[in-house]
PDB file of N, CA and C in Angstrom:
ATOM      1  N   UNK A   1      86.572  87.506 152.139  1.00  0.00           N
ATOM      2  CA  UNK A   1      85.300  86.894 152.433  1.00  0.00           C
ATOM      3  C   UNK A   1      84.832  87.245 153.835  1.00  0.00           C
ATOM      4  N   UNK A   2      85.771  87.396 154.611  1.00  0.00           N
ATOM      5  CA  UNK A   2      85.110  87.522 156.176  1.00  0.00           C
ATOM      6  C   UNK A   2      85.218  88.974 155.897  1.00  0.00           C
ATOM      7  N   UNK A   3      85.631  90.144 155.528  1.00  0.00           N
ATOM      8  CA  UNK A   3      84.924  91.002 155.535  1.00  0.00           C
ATOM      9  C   UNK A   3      83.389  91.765 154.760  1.00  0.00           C
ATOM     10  N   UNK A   4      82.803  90.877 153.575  1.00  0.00           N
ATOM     11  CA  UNK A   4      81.767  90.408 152.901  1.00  0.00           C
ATOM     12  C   UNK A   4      81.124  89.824 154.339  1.00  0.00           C
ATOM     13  N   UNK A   5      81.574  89.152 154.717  1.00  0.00           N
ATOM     14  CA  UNK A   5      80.160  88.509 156.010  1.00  0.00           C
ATOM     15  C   UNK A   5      80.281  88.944 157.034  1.00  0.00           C
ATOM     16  N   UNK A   6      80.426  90.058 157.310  1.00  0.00           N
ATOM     17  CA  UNK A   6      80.513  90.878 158.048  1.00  0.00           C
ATOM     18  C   UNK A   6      79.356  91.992 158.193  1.00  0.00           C
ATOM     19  N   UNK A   7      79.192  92.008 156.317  1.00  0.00           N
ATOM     20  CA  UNK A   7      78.352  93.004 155.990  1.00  0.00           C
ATOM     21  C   UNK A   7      76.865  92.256 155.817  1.00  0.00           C
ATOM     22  N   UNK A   8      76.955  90.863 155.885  1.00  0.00           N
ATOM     23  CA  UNK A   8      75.714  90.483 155.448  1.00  0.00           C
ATOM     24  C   UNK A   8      74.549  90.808 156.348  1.00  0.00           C
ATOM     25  N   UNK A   9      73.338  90.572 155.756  1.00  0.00           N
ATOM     26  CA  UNK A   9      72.325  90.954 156.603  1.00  0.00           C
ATOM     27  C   UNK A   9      71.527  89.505 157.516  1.00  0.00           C
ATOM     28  N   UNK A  10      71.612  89.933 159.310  1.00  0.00           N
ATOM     29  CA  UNK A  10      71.056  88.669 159.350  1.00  0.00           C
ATOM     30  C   UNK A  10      70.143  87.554 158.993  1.00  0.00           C
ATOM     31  N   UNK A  11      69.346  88.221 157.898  1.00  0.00           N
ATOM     32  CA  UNK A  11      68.022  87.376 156.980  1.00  0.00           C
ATOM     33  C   UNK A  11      69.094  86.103 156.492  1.00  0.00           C
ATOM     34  N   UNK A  12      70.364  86.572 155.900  1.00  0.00           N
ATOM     35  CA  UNK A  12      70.804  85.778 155.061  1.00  0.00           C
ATOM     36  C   UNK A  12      72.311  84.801 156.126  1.00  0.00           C
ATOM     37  N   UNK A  13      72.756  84.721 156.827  1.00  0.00           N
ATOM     38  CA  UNK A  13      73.400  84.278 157.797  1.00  0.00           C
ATOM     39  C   UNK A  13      71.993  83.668 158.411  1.00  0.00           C
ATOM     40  N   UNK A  14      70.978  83.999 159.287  1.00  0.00           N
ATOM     41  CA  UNK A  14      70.138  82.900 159.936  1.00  0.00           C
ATOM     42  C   UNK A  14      69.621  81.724 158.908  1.00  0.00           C
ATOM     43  N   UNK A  15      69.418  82.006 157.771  1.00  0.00           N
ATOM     44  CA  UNK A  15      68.985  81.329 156.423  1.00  0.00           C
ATOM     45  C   UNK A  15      69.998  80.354 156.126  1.00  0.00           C
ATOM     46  N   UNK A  16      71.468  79.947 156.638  1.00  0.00           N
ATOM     47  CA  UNK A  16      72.398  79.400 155.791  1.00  0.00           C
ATOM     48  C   UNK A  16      73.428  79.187 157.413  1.00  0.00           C
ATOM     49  N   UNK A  17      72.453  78.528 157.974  1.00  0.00           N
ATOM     50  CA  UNK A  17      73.183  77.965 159.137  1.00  0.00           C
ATOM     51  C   UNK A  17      74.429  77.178 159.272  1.00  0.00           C
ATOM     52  N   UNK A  18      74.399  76.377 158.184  1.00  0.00           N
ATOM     53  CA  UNK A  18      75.344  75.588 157.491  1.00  0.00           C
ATOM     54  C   UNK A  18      76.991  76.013 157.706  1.00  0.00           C
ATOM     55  N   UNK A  19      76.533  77.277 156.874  1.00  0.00           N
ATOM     56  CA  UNK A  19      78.074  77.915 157.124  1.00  0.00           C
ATOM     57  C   UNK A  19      78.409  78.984 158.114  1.00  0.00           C
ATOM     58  N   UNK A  20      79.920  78.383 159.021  1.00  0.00           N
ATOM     59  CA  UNK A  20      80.307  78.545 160.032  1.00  0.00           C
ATOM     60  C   UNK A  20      80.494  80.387 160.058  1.00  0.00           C
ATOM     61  N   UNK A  21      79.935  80.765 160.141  1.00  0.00           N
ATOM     62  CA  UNK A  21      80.035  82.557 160.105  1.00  0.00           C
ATOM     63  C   UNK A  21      80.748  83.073 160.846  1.00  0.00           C
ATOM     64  N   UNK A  22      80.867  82.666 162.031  1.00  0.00           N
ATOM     65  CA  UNK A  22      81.901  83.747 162.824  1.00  0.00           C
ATOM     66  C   UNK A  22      83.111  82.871 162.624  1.00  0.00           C
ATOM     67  N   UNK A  23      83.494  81.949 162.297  1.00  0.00           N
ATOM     68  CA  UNK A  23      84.604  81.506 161.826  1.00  0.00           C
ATOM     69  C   UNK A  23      85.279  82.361 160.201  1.00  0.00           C
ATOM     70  N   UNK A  24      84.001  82.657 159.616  1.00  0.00           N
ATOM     71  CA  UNK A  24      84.459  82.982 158.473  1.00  0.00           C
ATOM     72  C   UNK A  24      85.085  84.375 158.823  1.00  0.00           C
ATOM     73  N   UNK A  25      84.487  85.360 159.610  1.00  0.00           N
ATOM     74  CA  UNK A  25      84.904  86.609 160.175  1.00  0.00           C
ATOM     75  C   UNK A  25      85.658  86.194 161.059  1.00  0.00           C
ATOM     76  N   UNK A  26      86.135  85.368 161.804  1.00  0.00           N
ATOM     77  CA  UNK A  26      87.469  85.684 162.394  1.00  0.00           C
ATOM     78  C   UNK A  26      88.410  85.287 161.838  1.00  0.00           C
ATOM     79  N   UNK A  27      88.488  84.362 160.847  1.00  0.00           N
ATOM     80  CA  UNK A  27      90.115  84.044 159.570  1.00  0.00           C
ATOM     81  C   UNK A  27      90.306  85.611 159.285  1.00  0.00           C
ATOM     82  N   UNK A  28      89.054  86.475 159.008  1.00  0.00           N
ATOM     83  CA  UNK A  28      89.474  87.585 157.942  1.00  0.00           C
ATOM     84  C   UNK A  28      90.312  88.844 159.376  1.00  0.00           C
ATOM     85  N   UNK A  29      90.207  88.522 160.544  1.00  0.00           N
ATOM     86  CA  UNK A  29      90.917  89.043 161.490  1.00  0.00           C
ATOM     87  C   UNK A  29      92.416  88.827 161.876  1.00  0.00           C
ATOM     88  N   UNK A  30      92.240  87.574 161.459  1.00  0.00           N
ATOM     89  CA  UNK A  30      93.690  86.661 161.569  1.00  0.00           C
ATOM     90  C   UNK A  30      94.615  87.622 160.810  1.00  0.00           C
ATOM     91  N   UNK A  31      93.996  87.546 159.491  1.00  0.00           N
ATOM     92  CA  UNK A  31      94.379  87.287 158.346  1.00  0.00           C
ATOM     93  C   UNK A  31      94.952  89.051 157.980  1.00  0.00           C
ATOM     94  N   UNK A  32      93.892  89.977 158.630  1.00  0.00           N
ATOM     95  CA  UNK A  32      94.206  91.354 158.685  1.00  0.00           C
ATOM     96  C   UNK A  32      95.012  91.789 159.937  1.00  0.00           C
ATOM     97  N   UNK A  33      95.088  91.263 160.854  1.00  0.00           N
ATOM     98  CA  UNK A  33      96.008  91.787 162.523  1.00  0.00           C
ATOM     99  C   UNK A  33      96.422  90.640 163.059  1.00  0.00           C
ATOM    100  N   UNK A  34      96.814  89.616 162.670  1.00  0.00           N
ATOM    101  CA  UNK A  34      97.820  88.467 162.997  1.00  0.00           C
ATOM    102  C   UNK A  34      97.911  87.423 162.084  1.00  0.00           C
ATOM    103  N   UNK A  35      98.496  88.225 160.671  1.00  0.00           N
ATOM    104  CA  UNK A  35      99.172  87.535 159.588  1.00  0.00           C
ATOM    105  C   UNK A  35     100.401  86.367 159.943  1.00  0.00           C
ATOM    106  N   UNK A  36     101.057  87.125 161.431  1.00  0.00           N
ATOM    107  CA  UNK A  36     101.747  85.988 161.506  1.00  0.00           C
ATOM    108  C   UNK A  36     101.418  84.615 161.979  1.00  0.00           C
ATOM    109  N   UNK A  37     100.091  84.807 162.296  1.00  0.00           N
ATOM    110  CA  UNK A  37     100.042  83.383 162.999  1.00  0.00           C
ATOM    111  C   UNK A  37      98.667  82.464 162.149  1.00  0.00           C
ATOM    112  N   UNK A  38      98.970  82.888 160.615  1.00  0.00           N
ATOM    113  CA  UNK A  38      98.129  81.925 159.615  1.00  0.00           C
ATOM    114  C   UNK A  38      98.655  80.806 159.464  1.00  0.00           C
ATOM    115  N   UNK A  39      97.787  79.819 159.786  1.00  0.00           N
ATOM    116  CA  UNK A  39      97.785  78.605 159.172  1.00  0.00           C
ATOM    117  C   UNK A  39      97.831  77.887 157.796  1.00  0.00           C
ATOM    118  N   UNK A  40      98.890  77.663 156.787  1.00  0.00           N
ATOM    119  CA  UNK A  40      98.714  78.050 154.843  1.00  0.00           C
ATOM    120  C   UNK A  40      97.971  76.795 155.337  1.00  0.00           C
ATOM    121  N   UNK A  41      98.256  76.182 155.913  1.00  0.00           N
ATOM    122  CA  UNK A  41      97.338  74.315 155.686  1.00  0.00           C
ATOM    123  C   UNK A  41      95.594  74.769 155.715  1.00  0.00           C
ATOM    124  N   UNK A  42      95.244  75.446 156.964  1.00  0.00           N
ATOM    125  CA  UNK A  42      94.008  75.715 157.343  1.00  0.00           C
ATOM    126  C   UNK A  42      93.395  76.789 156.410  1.00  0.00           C
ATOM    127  N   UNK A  43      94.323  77.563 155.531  1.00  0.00           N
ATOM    128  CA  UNK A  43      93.837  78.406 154.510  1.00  0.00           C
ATOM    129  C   UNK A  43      93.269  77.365 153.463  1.00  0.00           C
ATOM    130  N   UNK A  44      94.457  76.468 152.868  1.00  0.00           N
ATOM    131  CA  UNK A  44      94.419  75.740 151.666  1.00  0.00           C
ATOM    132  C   UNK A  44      92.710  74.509 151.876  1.00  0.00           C
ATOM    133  N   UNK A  45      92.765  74.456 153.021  1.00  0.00           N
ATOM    134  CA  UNK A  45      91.711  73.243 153.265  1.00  0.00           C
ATOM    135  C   UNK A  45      90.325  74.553 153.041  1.00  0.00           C
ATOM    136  N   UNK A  46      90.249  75.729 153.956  1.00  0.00           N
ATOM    137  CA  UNK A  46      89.264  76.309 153.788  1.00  0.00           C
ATOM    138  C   UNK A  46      88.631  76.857 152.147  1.00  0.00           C
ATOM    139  N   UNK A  47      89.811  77.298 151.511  1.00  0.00           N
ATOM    140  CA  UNK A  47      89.347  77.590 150.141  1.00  0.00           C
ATOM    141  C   UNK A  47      89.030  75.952 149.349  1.00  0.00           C
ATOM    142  N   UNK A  48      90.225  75.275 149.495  1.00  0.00           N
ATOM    143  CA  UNK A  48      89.308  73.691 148.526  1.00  0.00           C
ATOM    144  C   UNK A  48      88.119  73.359 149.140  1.00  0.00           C
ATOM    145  N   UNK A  49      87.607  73.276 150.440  1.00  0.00           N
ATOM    146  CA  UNK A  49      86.656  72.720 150.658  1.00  0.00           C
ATOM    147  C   UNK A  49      85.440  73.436 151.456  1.00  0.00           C
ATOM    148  N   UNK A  50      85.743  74.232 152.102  1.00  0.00           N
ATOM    149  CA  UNK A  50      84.758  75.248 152.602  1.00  0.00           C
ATOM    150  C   UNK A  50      84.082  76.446 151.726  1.00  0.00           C
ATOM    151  N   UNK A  51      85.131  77.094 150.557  1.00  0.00           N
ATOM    152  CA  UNK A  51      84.432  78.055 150.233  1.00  0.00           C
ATOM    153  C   UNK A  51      83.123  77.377 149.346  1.00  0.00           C
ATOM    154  N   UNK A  52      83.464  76.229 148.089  1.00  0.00           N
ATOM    155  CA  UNK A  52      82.466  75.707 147.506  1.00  0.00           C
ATOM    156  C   UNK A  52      80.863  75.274 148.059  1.00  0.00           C
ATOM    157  N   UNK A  53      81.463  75.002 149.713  1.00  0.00           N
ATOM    158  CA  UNK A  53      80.226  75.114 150.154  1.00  0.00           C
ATOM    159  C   UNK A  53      79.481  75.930 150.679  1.00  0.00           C
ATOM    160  N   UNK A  54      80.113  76.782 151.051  1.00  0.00           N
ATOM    161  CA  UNK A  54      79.790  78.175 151.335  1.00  0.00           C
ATOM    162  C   UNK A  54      78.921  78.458 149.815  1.00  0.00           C
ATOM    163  N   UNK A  55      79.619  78.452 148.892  1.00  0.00           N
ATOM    164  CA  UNK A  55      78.843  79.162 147.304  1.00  0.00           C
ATOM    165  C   UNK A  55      77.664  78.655 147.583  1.00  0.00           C
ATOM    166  N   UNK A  56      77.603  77.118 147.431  1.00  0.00           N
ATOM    167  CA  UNK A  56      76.460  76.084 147.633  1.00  0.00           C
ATOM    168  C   UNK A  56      75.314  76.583 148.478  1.00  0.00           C
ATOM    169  N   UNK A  57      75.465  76.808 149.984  1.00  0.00           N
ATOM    170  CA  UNK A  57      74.589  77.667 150.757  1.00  0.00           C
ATOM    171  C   UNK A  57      73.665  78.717 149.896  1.00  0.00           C
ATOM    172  N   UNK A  58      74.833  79.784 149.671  1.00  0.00           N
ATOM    173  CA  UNK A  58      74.412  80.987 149.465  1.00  0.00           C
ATOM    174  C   UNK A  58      73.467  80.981 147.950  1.00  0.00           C
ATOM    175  N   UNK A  59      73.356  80.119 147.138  1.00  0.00           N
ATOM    176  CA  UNK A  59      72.984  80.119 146.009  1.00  0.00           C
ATOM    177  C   UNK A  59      71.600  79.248 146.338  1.00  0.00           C
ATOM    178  N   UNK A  60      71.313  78.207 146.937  1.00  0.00           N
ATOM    179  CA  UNK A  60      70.288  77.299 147.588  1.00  0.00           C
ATOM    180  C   UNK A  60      69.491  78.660 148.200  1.00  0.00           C
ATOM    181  N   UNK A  61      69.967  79.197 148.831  1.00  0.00           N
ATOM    182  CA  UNK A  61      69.177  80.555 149.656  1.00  0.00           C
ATOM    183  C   UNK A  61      68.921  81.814 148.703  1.00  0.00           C
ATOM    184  N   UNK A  62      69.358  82.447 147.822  1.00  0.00           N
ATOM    185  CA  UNK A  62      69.328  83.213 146.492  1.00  0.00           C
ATOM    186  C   UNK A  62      68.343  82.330 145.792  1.00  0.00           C
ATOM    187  N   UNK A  63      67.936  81.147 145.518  1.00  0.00           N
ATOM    188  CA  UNK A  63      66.965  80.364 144.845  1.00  0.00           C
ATOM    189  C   UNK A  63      65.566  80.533 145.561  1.00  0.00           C
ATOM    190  N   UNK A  64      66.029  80.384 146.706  1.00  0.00           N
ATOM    191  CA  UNK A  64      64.985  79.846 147.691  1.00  0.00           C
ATOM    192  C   UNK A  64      63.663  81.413 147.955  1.00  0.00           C
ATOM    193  N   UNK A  65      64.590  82.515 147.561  1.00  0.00           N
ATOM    194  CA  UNK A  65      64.425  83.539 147.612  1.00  0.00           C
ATOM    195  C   UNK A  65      63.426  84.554 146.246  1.00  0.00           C
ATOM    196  N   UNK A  66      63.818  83.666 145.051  1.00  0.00           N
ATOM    197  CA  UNK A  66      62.883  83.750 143.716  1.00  0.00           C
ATOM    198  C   UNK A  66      63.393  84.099 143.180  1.00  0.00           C
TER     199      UNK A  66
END
């Protein structure tokens, strides 16, 4: 995912303020050049409860869009 928002275009990141973006791109840094120092707790909380809202955003803004 943080390398997906990486690629996004700023229309759609300024549109969806909501979700924490450079947080989302720096897990995917962690996660690619300091695997050792992941958090499984801070993973497990981000996928149950952050990614759904993340979807939520991005689909409200894909609507909003026509």
């Amino acid at each position: 995912m943080g390398d997906i928002a990486t690629k996004l275009p700023d229309e759609v990141t300024k549109a969806t303020p909501e979700v924490p973006w450079r947080e989302v791109k720096g897990m995917r840094i962690i996660a690619a050049h300091a695997y050792h120092r992941i958090d499984h707790e801070v993973v497990w909380v981000t996928l149950r409860d952050d990614v759904p809202r993340m979807d939520e955003a991005i689909r409200r803004w894909r609507q909003a869009q026509g």
